[in-house]
C-alpha atoms as a PDB file:
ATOM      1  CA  UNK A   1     100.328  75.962  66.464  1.00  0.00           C
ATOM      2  CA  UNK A   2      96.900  74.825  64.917  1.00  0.00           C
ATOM      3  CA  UNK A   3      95.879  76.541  61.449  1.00  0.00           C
ATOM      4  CA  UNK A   4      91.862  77.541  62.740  1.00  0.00           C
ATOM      5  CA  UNK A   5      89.509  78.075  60.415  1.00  0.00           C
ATOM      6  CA  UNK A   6      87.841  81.520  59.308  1.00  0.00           C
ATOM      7  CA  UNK A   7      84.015  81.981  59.497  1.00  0.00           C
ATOM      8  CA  UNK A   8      80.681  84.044  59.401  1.00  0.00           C
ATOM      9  CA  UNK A   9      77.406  84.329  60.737  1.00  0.00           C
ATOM     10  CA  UNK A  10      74.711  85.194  58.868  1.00  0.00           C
ATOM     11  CA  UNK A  11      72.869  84.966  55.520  1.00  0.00           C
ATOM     12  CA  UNK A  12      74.479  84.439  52.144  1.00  0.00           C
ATOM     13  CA  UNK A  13      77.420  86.765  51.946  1.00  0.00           C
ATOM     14  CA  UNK A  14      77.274  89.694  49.713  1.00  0.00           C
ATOM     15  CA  UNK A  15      79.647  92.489  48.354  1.00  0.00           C
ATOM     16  CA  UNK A  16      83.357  92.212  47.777  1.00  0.00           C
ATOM     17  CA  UNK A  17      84.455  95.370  48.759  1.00  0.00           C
ATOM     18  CA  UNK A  18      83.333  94.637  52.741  1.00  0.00           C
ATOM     19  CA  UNK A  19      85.243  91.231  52.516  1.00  0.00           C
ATOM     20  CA  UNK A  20      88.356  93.002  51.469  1.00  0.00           C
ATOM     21  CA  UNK A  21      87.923  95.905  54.204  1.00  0.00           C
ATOM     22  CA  UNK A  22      87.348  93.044  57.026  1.00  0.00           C
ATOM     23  CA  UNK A  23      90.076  90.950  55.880  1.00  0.00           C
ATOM     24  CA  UNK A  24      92.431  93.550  55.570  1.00  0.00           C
ATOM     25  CA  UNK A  25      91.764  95.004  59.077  1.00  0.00           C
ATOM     26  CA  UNK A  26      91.927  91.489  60.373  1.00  0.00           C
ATOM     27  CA  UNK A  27      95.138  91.181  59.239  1.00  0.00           C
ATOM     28  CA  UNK A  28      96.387  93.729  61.413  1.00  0.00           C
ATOM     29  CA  UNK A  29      95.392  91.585  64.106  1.00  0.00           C
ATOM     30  CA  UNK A  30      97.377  88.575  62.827  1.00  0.00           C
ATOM     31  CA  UNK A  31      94.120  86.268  62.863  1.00  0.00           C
ATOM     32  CA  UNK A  32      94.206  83.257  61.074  1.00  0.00           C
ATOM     33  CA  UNK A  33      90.569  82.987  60.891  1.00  0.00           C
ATOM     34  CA  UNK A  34      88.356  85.781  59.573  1.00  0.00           C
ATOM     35  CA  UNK A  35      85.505  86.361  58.252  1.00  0.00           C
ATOM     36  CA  UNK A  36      83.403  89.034  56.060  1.00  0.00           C
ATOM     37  CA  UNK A  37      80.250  90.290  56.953  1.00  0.00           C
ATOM     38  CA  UNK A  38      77.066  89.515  55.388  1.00  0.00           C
ATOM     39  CA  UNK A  39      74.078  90.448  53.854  1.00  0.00           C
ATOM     40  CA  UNK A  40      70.844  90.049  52.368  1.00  0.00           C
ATOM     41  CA  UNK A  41      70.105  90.762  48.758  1.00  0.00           C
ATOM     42  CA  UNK A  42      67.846  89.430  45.931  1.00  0.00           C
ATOM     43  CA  UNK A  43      68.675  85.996  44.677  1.00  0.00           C
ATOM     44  CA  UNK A  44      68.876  87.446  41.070  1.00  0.00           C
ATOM     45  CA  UNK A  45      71.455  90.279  41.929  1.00  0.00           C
ATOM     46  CA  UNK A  46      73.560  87.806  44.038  1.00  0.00           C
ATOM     47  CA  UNK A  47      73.435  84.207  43.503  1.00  0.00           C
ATOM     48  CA  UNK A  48      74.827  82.329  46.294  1.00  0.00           C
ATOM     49  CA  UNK A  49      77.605  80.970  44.205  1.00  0.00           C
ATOM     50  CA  UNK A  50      78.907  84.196  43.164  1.00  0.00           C
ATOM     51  CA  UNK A  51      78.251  85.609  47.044  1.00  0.00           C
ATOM     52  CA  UNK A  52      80.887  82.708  48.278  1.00  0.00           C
ATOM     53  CA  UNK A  53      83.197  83.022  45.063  1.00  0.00           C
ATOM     54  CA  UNK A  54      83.621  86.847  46.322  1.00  0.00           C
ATOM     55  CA  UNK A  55      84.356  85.915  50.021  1.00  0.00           C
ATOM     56  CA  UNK A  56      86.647  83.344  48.619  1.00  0.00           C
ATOM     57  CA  UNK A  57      88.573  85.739  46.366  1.00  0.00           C
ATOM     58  CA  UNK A  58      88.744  88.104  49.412  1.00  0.00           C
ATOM     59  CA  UNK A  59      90.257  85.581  51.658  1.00  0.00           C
ATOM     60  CA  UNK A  60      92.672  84.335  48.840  1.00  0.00           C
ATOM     61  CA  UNK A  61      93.893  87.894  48.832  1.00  0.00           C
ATOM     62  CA  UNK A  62      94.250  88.337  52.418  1.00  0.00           C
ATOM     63  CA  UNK A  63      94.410  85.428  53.901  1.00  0.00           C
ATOM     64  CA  UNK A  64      94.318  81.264  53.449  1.00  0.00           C
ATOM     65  CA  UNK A  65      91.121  81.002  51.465  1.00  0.00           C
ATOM     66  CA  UNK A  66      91.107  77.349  52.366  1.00  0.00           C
ATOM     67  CA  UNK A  67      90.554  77.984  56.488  1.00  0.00           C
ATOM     68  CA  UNK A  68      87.535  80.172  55.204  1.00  0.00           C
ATOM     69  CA  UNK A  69      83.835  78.873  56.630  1.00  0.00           C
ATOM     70  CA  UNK A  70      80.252  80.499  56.523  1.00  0.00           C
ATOM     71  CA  UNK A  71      77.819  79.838  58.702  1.00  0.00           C
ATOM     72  CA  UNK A  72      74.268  80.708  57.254  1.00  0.00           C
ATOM     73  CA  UNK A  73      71.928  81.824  60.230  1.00  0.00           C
ATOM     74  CA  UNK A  74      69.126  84.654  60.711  1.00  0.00           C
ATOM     75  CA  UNK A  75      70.097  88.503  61.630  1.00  0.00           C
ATOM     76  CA  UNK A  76      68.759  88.063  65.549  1.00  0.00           C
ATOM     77  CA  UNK A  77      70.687  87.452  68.696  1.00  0.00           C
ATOM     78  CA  UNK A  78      69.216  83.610  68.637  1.00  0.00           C
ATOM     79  CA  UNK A  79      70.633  83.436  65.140  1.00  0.00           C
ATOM     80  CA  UNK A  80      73.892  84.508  65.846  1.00  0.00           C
ATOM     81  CA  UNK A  81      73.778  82.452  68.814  1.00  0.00           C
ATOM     82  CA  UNK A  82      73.138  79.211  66.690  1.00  0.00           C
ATOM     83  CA  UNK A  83      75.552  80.041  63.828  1.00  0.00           C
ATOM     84  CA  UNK A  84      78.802  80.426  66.617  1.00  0.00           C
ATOM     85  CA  UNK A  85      77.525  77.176  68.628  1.00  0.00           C
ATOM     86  CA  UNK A  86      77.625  75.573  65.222  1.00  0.00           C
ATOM     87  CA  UNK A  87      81.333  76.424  64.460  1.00  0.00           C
ATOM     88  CA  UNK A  88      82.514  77.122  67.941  1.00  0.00           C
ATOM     89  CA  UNK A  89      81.677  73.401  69.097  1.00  0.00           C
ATOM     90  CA  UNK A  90      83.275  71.809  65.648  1.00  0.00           C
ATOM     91  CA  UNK A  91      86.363  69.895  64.751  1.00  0.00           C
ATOM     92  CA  UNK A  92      88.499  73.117  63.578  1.00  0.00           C
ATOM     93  CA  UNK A  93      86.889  75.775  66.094  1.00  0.00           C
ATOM     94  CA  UNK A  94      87.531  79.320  64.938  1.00  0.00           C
ATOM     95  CA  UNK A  95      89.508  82.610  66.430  1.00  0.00           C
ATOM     96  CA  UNK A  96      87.289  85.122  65.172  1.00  0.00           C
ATOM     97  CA  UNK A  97      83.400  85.557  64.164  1.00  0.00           C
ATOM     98  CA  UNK A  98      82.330  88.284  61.867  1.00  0.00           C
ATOM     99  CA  UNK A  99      78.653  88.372  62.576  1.00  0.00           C
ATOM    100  CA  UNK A 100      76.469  90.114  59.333  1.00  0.00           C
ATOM    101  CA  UNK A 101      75.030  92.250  62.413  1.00  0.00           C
ATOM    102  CA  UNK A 102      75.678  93.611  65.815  1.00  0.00           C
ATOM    103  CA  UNK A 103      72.382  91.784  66.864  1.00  0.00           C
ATOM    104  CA  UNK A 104      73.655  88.712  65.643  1.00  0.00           C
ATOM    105  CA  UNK A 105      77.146  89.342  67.241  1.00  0.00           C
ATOM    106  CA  UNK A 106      75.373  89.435  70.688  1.00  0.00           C
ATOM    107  CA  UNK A 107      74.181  86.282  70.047  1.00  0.00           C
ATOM    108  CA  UNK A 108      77.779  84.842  68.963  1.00  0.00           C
ATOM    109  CA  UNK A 109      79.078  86.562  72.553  1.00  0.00           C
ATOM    110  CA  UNK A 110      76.090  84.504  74.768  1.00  0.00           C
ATOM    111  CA  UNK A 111      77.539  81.229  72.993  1.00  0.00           C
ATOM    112  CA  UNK A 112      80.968  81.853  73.441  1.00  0.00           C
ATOM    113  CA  UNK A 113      79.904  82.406  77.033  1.00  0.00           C
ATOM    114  CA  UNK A 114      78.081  79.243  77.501  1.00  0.00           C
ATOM    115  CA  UNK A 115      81.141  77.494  75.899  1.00  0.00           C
ATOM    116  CA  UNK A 116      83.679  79.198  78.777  1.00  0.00           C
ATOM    117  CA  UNK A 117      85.231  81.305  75.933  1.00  0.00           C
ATOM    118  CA  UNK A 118      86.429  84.673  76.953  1.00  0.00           C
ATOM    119  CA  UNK A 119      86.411  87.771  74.644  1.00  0.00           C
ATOM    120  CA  UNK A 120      88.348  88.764  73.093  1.00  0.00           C
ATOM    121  CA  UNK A 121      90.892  86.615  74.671  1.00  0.00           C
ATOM    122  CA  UNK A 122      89.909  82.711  73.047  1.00  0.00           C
ATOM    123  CA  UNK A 123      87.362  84.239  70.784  1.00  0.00           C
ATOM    124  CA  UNK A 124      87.200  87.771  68.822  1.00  0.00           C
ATOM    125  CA  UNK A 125      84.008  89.025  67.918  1.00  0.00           C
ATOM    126  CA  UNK A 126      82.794  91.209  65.346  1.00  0.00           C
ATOM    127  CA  UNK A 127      79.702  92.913  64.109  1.00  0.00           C
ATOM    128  CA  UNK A 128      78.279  95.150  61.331  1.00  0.00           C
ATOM    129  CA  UNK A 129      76.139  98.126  61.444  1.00  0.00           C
ATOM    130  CA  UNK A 130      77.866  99.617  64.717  1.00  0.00           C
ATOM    131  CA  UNK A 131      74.113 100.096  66.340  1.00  0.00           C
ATOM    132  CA  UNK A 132      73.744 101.071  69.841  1.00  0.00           C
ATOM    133  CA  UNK A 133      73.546  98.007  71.277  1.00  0.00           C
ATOM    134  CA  UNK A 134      77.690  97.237  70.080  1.00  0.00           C
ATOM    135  CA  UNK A 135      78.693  99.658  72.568  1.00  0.00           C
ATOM    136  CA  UNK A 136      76.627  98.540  76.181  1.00  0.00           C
ATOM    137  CA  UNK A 137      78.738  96.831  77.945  1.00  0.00           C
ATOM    138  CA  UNK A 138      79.452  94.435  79.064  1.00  0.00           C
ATOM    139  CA  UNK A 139      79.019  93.239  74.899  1.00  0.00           C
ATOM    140  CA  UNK A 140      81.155  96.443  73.387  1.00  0.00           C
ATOM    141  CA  UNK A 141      81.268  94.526  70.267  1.00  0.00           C
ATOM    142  CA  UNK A 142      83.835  95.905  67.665  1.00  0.00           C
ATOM    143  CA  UNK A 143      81.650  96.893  64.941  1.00  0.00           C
ATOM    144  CA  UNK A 144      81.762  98.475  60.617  1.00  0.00           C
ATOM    145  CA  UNK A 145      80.146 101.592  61.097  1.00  0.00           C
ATOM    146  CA  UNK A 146      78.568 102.016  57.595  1.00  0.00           C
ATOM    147  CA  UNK A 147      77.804 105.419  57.869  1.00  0.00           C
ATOM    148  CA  UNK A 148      73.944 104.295  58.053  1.00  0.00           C
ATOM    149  CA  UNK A 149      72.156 107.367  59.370  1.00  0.00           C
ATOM    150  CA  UNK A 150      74.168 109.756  56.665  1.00  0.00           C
ATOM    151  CA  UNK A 151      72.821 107.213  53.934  1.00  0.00           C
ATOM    152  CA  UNK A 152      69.025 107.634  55.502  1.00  0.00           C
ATOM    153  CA  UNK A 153      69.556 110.696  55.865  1.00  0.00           C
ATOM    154  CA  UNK A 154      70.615 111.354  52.032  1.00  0.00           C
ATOM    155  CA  UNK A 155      67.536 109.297  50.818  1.00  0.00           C
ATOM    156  CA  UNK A 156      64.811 110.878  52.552  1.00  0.00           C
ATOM    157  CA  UNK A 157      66.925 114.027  50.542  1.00  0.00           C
ATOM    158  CA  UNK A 158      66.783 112.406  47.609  1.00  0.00           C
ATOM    159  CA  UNK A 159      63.435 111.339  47.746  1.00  0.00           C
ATOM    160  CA  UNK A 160      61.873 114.859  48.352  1.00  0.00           C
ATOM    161  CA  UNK A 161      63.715 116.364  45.442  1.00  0.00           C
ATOM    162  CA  UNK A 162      62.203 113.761  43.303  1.00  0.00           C
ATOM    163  CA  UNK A 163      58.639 114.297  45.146  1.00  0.00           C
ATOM    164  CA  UNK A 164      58.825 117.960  44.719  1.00  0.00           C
ATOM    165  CA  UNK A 165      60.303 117.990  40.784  1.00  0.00           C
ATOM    166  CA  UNK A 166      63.578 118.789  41.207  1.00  0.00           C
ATOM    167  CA  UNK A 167      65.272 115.666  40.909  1.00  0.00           C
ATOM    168  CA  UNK A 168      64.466 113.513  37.595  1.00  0.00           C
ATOM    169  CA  UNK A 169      67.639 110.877  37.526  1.00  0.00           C
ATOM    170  CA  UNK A 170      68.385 108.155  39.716  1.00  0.00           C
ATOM    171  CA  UNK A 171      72.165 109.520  42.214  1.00  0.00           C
ATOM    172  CA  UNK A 172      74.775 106.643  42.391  1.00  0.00           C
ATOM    173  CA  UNK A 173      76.434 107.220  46.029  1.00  0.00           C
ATOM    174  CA  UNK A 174      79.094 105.678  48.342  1.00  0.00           C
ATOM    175  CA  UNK A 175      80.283 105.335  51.432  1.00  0.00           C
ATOM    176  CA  UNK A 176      83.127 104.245  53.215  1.00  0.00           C
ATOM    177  CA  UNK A 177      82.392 101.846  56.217  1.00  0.00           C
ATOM    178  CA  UNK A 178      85.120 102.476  59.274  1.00  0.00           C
ATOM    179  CA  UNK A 179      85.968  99.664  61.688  1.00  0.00           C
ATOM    180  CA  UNK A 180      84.727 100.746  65.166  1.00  0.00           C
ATOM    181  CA  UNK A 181      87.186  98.369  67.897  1.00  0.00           C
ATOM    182  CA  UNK A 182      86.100  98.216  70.819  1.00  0.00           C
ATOM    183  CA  UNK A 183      86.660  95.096  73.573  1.00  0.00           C
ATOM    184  CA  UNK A 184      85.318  92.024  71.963  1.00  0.00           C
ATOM    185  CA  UNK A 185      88.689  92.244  69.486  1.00  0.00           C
ATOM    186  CA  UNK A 186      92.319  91.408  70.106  1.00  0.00           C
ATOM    187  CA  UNK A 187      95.204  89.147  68.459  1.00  0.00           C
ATOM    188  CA  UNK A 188      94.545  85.285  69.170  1.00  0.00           C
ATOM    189  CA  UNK A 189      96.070  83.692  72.098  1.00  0.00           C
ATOM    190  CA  UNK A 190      99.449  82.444  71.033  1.00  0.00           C
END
């Protein structure tokens, strides 16, 4: 069997604790190629060195660090679309995409199309965000759910008790993204 080599579409990848939740629900699926989602932060918060030193350490952990690849591309349908052709049509095509957005996920799905790829059986697909688009079909892209409307939700919150006086110190809060499967994911073809 051929070792296949992990990857990512999107911008520079950020935050270690959503490369270890990917990579350890990837696992599950026995992929040899995986890769964390992505996002977009200020160059002086995240250096891009440090951004791929994380995904790297996340991959060592979980997986063969060395079959890791990241595809840099734009959050959009045409970026996702451009970031997949460039790894789906290369010498060591991947098993998997992790797109840094359900948007850019759709665009991974039209190229794996073009290319005669089915999903999820040749090619899994993943996105982030778990928007409404993830679930039309005939996409259904498994997606991170981020818990993004409680997190609006708490700011707008947040930002009226500061507005209105009753708030004076800055609120540290979390959430706990949930993987969302639905059709585009599966174990690789044996």
């Amino acid at each position: 069997m051929r070792r296949r080599s992990s990857c990512l579409v999107g911008r520079p990848v950020v935050g270690l604790r959503r490369h270890r939740y990917l990579a350890r629900r990837t696992d599950r699926l026995a992929h040899r190629t995986r890769g964390p989602a992505c996002s977009r932060l200020p160059r002086r918060r995240r250096p891009p060195d440090h951004l791929r030193a994380a995904y790297r350490a996340a991959m060592t952990r979980h997986g063969p660090a060395d079959l890791a690849r990241i595809e840099r591309s734009g959050y959009s349908e045409e970026g996702g679309y451009r970031g997949a052709m460039a790894l789906l049509t290369s010498a060591r095509p991947p098993t998997a995409i992790f797109a840094g957005a359900d948007v850019a996920a759709t665009g991974a799905f039209r190229a794996a199309a073009e290319l005669d790829l089915r999903v999820p059986e040749d090619l899994s697909l993943a996105g982030y965000n778990n928007t409404s688009v993830a679930a039309l079909a005939p996409v259904s892209v498994t997606s991170v759910d981020q818990a993004g409307t409680m997190m609006g939700e708490t700011a707008a919150r947040l930002l009226l008790e500061r507005i209105e006086g009753r708030r004076d110190r800055a609120v540290v809060m979390a959430s706990t993204p949930h993987l969302i499967p639905r059709g585009s994911s599966g174990p690789p073809r044996r």
